[in-house]
PDB file of N, CA and C in Angstrom:
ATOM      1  N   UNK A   1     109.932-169.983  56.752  1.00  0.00           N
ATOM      2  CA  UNK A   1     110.503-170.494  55.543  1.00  0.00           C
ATOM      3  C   UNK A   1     111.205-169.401  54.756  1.00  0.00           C
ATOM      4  N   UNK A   2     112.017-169.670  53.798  1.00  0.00           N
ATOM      5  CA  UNK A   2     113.045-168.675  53.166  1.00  0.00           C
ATOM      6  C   UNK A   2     112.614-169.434  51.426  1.00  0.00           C
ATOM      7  N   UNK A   3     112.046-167.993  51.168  1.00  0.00           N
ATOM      8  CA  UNK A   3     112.491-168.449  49.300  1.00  0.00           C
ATOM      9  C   UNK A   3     112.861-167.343  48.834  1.00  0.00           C
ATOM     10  N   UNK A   4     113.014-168.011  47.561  1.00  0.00           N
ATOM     11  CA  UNK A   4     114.343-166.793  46.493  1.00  0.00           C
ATOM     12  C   UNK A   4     113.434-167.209  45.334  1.00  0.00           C
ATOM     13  N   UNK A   5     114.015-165.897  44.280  1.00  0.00           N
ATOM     14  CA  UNK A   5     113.469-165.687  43.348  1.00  0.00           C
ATOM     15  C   UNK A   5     114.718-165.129  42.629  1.00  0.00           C
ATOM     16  N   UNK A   6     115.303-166.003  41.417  1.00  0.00           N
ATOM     17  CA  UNK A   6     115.961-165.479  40.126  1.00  0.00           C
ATOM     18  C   UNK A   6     115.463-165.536  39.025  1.00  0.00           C
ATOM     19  N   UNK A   7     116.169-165.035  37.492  1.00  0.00           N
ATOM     20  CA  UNK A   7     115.670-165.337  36.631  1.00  0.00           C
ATOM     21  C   UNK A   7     116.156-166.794  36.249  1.00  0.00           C
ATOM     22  N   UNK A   8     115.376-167.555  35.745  1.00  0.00           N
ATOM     23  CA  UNK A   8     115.946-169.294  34.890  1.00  0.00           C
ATOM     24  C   UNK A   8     116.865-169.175  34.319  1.00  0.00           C
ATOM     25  N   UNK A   9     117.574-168.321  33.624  1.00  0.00           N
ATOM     26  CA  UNK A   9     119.037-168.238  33.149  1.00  0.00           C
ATOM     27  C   UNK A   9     119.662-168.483  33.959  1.00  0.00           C
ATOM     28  N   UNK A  10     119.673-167.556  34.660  1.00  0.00           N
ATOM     29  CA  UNK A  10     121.022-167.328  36.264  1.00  0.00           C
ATOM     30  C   UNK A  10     120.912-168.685  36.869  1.00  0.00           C
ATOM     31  N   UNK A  11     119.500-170.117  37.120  1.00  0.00           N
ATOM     32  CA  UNK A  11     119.892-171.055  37.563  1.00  0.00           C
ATOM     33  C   UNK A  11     120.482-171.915  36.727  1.00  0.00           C
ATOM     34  N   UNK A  12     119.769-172.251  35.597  1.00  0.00           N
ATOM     35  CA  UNK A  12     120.126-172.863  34.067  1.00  0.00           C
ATOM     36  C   UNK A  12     122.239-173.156  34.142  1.00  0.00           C
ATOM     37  N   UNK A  13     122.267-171.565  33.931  1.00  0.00           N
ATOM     38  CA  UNK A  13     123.418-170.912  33.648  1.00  0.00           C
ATOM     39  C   UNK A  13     124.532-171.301  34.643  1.00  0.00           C
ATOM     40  N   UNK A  14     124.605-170.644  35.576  1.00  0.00           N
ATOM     41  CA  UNK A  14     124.988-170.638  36.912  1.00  0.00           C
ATOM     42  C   UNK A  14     124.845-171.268  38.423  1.00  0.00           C
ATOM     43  N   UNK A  15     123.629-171.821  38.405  1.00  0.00           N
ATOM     44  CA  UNK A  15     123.650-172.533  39.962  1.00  0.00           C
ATOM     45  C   UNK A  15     123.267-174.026  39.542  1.00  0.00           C
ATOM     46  N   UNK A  16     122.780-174.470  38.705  1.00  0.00           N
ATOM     47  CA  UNK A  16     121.820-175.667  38.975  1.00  0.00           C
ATOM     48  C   UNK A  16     122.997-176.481  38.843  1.00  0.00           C
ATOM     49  N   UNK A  17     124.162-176.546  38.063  1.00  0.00           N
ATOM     50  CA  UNK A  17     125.556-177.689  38.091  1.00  0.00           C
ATOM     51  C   UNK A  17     126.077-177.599  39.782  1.00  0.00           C
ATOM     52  N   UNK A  18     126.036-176.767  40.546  1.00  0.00           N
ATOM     53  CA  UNK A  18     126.924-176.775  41.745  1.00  0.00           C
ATOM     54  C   UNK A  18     126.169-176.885  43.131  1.00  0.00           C
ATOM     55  N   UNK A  19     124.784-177.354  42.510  1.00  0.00           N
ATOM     56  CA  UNK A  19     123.612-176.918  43.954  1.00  0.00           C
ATOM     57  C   UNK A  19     123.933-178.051  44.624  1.00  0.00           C
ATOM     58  N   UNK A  20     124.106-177.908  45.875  1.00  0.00           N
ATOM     59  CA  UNK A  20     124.679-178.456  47.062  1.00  0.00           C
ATOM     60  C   UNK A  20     124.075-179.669  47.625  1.00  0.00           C
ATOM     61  N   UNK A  21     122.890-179.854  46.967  1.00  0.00           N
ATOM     62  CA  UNK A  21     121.933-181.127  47.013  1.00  0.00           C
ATOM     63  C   UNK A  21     121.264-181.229  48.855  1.00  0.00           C
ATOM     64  N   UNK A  22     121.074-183.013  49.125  1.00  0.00           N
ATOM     65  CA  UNK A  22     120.388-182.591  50.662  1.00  0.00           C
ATOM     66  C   UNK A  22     121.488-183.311  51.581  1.00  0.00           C
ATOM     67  N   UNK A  23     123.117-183.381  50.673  1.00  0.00           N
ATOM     68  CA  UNK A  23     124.200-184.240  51.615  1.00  0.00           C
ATOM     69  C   UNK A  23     124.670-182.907  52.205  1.00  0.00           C
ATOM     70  N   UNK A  24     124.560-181.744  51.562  1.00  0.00           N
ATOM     71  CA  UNK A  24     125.497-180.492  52.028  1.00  0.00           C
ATOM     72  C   UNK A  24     125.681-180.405  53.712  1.00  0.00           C
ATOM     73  N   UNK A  25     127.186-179.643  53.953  1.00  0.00           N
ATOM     74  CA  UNK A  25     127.403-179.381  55.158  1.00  0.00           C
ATOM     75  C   UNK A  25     126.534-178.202  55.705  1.00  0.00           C
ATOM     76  N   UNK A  26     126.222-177.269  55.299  1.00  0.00           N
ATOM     77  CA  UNK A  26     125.082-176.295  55.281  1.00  0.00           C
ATOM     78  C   UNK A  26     123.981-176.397  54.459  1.00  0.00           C
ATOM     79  N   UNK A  27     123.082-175.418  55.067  1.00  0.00           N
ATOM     80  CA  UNK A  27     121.351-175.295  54.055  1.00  0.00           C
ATOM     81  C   UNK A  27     121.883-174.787  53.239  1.00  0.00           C
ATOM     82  N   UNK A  28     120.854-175.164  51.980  1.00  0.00           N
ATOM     83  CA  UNK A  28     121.193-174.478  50.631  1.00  0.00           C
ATOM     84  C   UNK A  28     121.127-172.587  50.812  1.00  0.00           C
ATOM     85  N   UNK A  29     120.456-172.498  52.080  1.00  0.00           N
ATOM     86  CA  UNK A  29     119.688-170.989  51.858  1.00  0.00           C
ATOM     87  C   UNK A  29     121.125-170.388  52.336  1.00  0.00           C
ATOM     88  N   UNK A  30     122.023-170.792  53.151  1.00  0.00           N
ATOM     89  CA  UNK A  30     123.167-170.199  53.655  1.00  0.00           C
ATOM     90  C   UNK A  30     124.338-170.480  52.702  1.00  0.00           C
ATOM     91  N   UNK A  31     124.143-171.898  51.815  1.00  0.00           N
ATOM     92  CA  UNK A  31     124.982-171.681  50.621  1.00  0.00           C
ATOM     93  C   UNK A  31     124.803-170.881  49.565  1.00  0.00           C
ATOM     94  N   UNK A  32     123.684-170.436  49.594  1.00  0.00           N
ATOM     95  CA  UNK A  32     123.537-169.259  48.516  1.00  0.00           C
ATOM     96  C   UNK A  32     124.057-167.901  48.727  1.00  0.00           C
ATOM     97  N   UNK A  33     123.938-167.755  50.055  1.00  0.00           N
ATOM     98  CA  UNK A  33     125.237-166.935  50.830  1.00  0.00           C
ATOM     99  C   UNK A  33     126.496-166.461  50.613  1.00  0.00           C
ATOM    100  N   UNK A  34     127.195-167.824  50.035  1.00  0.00           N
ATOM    101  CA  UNK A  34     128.203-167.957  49.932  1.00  0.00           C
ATOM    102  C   UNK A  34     128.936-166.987  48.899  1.00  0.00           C
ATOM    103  N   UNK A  35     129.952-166.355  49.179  1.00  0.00           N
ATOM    104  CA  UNK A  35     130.481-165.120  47.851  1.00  0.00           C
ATOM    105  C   UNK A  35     130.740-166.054  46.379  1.00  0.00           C
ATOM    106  N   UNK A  36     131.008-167.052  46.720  1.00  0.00           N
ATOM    107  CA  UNK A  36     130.759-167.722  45.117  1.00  0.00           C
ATOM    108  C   UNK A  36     129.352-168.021  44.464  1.00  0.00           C
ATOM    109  N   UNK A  37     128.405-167.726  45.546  1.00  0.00           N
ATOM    110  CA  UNK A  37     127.161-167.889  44.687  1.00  0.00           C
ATOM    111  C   UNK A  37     126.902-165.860  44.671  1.00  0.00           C
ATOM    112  N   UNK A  38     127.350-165.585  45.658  1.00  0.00           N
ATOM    113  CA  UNK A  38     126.893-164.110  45.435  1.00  0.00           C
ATOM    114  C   UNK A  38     127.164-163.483  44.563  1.00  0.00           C
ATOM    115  N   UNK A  39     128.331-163.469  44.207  1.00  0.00           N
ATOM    116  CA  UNK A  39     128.985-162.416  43.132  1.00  0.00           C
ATOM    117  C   UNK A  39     129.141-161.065  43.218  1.00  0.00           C
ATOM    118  N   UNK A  40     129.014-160.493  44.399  1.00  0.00           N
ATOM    119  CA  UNK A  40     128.987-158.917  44.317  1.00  0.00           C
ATOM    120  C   UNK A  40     127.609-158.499  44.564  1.00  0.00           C
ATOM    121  N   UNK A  41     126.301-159.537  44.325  1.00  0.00           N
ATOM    122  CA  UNK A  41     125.081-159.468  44.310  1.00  0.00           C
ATOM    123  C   UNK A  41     124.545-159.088  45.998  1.00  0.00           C
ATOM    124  N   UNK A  42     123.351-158.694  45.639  1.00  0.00           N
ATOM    125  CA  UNK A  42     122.471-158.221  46.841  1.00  0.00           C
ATOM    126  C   UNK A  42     121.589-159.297  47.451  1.00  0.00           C
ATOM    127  N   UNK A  43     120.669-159.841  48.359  1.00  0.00           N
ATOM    128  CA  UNK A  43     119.817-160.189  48.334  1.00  0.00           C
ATOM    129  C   UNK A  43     118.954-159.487  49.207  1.00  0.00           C
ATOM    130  N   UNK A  44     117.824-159.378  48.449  1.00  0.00           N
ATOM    131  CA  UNK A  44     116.563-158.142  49.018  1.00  0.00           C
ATOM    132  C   UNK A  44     115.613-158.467  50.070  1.00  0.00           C
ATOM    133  N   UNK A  45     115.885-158.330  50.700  1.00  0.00           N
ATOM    134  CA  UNK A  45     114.198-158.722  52.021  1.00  0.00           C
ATOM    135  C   UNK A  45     112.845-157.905  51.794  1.00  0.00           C
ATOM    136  N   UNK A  46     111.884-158.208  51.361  1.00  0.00           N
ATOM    137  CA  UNK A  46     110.588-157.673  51.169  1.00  0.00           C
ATOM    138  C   UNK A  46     109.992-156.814  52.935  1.00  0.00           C
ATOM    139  N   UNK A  47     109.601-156.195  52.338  1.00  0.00           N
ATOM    140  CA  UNK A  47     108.646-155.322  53.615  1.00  0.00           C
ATOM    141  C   UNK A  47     107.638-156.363  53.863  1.00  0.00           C
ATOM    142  N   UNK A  48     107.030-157.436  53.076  1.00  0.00           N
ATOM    143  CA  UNK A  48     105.670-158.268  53.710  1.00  0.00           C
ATOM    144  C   UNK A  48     106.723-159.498  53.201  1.00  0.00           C
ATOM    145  N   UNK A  49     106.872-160.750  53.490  1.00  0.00           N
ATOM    146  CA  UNK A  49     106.907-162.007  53.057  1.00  0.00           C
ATOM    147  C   UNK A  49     106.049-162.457  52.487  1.00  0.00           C
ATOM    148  N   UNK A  50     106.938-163.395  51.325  1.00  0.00           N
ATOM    149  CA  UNK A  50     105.434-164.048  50.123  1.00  0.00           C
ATOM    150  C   UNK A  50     106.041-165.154  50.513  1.00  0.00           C
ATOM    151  N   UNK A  51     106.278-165.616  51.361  1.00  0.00           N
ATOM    152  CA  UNK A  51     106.559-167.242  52.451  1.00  0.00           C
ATOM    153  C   UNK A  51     106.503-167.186  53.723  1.00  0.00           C
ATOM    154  N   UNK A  52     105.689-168.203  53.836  1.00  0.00           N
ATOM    155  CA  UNK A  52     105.355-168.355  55.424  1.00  0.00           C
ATOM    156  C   UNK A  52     106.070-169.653  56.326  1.00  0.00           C
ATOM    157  N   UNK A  53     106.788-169.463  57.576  1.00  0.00           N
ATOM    158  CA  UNK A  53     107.392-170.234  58.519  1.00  0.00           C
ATOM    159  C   UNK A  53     106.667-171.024  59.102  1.00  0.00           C
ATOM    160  N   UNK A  54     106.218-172.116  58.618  1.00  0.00           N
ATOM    161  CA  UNK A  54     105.293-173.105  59.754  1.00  0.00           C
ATOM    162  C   UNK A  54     105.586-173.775  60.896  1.00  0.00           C
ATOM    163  N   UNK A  55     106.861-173.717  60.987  1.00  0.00           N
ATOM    164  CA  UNK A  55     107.357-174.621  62.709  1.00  0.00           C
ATOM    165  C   UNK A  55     108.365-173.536  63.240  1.00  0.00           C
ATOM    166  N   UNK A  56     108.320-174.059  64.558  1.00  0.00           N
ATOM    167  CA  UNK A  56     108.535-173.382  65.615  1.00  0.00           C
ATOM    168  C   UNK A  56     110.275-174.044  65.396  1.00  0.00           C
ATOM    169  N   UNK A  57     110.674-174.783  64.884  1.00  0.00           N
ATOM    170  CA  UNK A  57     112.250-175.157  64.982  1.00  0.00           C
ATOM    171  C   UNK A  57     112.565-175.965  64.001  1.00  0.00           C
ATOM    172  N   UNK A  58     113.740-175.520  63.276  1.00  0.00           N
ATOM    173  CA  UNK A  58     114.423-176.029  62.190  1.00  0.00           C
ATOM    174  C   UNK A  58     115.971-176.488  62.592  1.00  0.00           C
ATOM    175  N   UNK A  59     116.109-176.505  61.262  1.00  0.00           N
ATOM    176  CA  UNK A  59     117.994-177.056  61.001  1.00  0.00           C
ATOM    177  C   UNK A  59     118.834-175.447  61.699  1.00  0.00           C
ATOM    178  N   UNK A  60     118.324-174.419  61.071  1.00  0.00           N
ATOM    179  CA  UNK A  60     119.690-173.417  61.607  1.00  0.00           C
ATOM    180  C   UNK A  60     118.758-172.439  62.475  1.00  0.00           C
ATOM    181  N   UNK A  61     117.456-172.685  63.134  1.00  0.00           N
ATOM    182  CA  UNK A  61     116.389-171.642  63.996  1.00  0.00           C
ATOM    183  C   UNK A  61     115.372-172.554  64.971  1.00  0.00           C
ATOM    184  N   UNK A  62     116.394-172.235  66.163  1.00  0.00           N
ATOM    185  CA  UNK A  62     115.595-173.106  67.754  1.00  0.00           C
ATOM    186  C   UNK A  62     114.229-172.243  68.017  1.00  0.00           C
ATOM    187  N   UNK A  63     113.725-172.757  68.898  1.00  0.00           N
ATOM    188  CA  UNK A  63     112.096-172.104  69.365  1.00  0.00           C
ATOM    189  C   UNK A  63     112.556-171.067  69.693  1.00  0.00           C
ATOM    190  N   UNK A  64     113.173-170.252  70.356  1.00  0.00           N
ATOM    191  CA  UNK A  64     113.785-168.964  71.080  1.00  0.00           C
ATOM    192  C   UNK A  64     113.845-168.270  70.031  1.00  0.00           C
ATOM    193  N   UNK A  65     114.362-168.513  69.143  1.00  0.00           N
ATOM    194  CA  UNK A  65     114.707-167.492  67.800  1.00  0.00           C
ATOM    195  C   UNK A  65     113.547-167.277  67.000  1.00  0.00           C
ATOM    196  N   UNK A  66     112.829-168.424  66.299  1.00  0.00           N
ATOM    197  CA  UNK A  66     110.975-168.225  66.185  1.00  0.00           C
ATOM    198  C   UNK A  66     110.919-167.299  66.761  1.00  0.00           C
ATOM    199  N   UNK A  67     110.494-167.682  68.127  1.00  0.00           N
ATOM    200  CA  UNK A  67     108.969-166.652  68.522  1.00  0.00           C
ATOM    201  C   UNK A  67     110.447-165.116  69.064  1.00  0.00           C
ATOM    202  N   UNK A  68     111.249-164.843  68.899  1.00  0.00           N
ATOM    203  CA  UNK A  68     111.867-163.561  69.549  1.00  0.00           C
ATOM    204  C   UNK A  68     111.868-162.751  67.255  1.00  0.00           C
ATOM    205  N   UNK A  69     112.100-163.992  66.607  1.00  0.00           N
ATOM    206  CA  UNK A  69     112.513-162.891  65.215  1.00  0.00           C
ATOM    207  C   UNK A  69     110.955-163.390  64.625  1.00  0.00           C
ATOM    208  N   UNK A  70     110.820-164.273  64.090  1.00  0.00           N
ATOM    209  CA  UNK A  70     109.900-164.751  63.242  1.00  0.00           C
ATOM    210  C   UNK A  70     108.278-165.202  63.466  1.00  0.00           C
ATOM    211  N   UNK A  71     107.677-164.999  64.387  1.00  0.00           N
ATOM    212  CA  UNK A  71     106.834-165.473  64.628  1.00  0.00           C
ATOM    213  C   UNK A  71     105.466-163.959  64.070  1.00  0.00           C
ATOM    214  N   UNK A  72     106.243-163.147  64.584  1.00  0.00           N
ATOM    215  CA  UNK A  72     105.699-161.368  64.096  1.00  0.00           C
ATOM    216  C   UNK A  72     105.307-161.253  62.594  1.00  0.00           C
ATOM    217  N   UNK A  73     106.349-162.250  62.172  1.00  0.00           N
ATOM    218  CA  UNK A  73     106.501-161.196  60.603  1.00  0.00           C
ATOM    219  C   UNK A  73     105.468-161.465  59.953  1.00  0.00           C
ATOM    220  N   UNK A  74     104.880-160.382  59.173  1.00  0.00           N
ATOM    221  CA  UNK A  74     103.785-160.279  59.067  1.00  0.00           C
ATOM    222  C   UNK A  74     103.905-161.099  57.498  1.00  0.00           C
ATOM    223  N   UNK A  75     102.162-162.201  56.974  1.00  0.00           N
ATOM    224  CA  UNK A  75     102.253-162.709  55.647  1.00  0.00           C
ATOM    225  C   UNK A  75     101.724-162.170  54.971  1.00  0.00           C
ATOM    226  N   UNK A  76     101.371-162.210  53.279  1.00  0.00           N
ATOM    227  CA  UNK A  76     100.954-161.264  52.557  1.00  0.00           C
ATOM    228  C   UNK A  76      99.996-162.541  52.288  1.00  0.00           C
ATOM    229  N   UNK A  77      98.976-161.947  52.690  1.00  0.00           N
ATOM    230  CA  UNK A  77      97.393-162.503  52.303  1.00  0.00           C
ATOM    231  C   UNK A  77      96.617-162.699  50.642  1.00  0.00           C
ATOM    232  N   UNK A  78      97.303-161.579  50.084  1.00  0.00           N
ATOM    233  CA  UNK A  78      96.806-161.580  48.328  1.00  0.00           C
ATOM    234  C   UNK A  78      97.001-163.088  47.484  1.00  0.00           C
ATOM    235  N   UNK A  79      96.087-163.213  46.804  1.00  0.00           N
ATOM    236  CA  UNK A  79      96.097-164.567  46.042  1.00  0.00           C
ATOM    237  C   UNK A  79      97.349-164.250  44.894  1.00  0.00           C
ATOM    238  N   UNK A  80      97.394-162.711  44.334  1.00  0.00           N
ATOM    239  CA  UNK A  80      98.274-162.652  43.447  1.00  0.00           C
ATOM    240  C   UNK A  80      98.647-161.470  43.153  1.00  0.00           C
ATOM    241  N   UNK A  81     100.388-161.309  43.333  1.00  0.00           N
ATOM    242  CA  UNK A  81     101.001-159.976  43.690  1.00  0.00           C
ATOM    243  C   UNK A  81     101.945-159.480  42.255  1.00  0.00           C
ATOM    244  N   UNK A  82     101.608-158.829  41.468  1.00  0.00           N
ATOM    245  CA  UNK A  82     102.506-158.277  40.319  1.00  0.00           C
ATOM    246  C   UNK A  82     104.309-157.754  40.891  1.00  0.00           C
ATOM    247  N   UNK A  83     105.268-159.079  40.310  1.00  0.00           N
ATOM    248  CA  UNK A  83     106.345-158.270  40.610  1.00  0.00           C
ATOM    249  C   UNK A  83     106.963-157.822  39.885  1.00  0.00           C
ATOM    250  N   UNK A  84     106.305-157.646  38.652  1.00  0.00           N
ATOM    251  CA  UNK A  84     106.844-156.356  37.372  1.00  0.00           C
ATOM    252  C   UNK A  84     108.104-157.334  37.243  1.00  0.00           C
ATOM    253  N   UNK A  85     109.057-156.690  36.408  1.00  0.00           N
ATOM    254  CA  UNK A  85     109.915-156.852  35.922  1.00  0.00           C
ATOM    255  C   UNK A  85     111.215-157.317  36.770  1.00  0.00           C
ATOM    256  N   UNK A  86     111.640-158.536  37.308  1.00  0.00           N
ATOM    257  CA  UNK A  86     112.565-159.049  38.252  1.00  0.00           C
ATOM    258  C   UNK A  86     114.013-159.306  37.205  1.00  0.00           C
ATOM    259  N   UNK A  87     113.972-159.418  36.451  1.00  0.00           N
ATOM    260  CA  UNK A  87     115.094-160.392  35.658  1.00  0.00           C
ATOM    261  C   UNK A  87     115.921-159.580  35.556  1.00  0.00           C
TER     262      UNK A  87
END
């Protein structure tokens, strides 16, 4: 599974009028991708994941791709992780 984390302004503000809903031609996670949602922006990959992948095959990841990228990655076990200051 794939999640994101902004501050409520930036969706408020900026994404929640244009979110692509569940008719879109792509996943939302690859429309967020998109240089009009990016802006010049980064998006960060954590050293542990605070989301976990439960099936072996989705919309844009066959079984082959699971178990060769995702099946490894390791989850973060803690009930509750301080991420300081994100906004």
């Amino acid at each position: 599974g794939l999640g994101w984390m902004i501050p409520q302004r930036r969706w408020a503000d900026e994404l929640k009028h244009k979110w692509p809903g569940t008719n879109a031609a792509i996943g939302w996670d690859h429309w967020l991708r998109l240089p009009d949602q990016m802006q010049g922006r980064d998006c960060v990959s954590p050293e542990v994941s605070r989301n976990k992948n439960v099936g072996d095959q989705g919309v844009n990841v066959g079984r082959g791709e699971f178990a060769g990228q995702l099946r490894g990655v390791a989850f973060n076990s803690e009930e509750r992780v301080d991420f300081g200051d994100v906004g």
